[in-house]
Protein backbone atom coordinates (compact mmCIF):
# COMPACT_ATOMS: atom_id res chain seq x y z
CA UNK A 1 160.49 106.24 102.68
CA UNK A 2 157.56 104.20 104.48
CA UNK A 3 158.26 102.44 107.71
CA UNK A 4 158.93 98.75 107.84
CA UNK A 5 157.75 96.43 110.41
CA UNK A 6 159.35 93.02 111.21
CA UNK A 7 157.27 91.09 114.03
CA UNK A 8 159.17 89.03 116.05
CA UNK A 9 158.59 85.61 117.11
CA UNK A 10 157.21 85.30 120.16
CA UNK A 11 159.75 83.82 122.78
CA UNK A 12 158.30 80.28 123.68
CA UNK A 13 155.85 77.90 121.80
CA UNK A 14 153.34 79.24 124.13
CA UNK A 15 151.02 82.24 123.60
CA UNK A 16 152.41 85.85 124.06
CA UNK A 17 152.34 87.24 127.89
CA UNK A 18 149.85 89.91 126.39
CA UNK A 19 147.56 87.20 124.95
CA UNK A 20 147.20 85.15 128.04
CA UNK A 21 144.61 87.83 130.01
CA UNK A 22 142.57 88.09 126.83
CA UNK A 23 142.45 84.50 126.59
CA UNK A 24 141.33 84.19 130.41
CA UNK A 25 138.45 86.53 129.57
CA UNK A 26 137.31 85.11 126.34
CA UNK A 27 137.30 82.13 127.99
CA UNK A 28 134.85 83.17 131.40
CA UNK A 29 132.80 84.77 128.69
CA UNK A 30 132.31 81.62 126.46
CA UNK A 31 131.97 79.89 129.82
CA UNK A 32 128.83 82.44 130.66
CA UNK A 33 127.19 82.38 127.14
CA UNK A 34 127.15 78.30 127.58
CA UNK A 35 125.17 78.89 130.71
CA UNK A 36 123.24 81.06 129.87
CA UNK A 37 122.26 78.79 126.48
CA UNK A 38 121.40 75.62 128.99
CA UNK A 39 119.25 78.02 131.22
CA UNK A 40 117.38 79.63 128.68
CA UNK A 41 116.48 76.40 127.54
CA UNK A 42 115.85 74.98 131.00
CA UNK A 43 113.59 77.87 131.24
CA UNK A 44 111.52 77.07 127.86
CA UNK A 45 111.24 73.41 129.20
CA UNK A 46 109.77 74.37 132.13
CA UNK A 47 107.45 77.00 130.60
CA UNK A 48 106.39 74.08 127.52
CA UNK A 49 105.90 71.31 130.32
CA UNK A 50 105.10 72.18 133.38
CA UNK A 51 102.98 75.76 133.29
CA UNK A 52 102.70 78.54 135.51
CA UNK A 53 100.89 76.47 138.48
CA UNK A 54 103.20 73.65 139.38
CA UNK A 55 106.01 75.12 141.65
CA UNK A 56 107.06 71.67 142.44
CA UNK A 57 108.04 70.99 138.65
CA UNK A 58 109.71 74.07 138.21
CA UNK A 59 112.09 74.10 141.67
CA UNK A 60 113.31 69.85 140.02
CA UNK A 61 113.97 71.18 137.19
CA UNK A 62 116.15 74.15 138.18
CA UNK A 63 117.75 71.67 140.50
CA UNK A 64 118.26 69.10 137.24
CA UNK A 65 119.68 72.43 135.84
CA UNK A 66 121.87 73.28 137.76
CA UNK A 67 123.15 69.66 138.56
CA UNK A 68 124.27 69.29 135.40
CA UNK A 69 126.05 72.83 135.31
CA UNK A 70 127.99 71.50 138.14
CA UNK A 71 129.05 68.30 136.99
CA UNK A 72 130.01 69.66 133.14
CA UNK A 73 131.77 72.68 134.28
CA UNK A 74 135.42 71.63 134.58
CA UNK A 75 134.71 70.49 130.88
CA UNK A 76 133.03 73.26 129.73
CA UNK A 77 135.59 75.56 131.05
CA UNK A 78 138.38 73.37 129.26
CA UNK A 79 136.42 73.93 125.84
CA UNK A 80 135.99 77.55 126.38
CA UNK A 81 139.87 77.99 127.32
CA UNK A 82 140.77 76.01 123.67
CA UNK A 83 138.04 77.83 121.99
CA UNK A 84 139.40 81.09 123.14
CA UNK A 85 143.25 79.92 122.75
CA UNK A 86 142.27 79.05 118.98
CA UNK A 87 140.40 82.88 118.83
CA UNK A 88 143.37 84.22 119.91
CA UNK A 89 146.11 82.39 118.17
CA UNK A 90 143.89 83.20 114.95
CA UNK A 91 143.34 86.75 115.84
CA UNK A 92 147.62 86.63 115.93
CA UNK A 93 147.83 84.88 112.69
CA UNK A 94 145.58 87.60 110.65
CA UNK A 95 147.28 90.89 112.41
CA UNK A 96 150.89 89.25 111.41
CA UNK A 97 149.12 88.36 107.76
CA UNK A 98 148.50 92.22 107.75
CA UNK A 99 151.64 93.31 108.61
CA UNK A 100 153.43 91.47 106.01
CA UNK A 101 150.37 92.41 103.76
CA UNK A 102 151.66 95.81 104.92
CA UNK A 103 155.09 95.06 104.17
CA UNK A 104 154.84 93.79 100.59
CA UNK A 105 153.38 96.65 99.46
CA UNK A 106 155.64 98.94 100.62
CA UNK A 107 158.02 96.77 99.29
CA UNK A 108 156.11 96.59 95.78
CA UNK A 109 157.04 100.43 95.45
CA UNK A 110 160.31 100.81 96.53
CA UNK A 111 162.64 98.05 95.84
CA UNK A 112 164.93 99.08 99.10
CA UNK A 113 162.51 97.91 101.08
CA UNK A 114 162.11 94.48 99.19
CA UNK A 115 165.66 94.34 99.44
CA UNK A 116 165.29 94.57 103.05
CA UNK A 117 162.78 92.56 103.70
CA UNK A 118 164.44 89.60 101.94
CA UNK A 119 167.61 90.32 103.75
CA UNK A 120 165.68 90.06 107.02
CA UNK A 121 164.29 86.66 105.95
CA UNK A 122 167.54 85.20 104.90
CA UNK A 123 168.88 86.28 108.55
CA UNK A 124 166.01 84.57 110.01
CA UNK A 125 166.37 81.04 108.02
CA UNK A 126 169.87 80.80 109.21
């Protein structure tokens, strides 16, 4: 007979304990990559504008650069933590989806385990 496995609900509305860390992380790296992205093109602007020679250009518009970093961070990071939230919640979604993928055709073989499975489903609608 082939195992059958019922996830559970997690406890609050909020995400799992597990999911939290990995949300944290996702988050710092989004947070990164959307640096990186305005540096990189903070870098082409200078190299298109201002050329190799003018120093002066180049040290403004690092300063412009990272100006605007500072001021759009608390935002940016607020994106990046929904962004990753919404990764993770989805990432959640399709491992459950396989599960019960899982489940139904187990269940599409042996008619026990259908039987169980819709007994476990009428427990959890009470």
């Amino acid at each position: 007979m082939h195992p059958i496995v019922v996830p559970r609900p997690p406890a609050s509305s909020s995400a799992p304990a597990a999911v939290q860390p990995a949300v944290r992380v996702l988050a710092g790296l989004l947070l990164a990559a959307s640096i990186a992205g305005v540096l990189l093109l903070a870098d082409w602007l200078i190299e298109a504008w201002v050329g190799p020679q003018a120093l002066l250009g180049w040290v403004s518009l690092w300063a412009a650069v990272f100006v605007t970093l500072a001021l759009t961070a608390p935002q940016l990071r607020r994106w990046n933590g929904a962004v990753a939230r919404l990764l993770a919640q989805t990432l959640q979604a399709r491992r459950l989806a396989a599960i019960e993928s899982a489940n139904w055709t187990v269940a599409g073989q042996d008619f026990r385990a259908r039987n169980e499975i819709r007994t476990a489903w009428a427990r959890d609608t009470d």
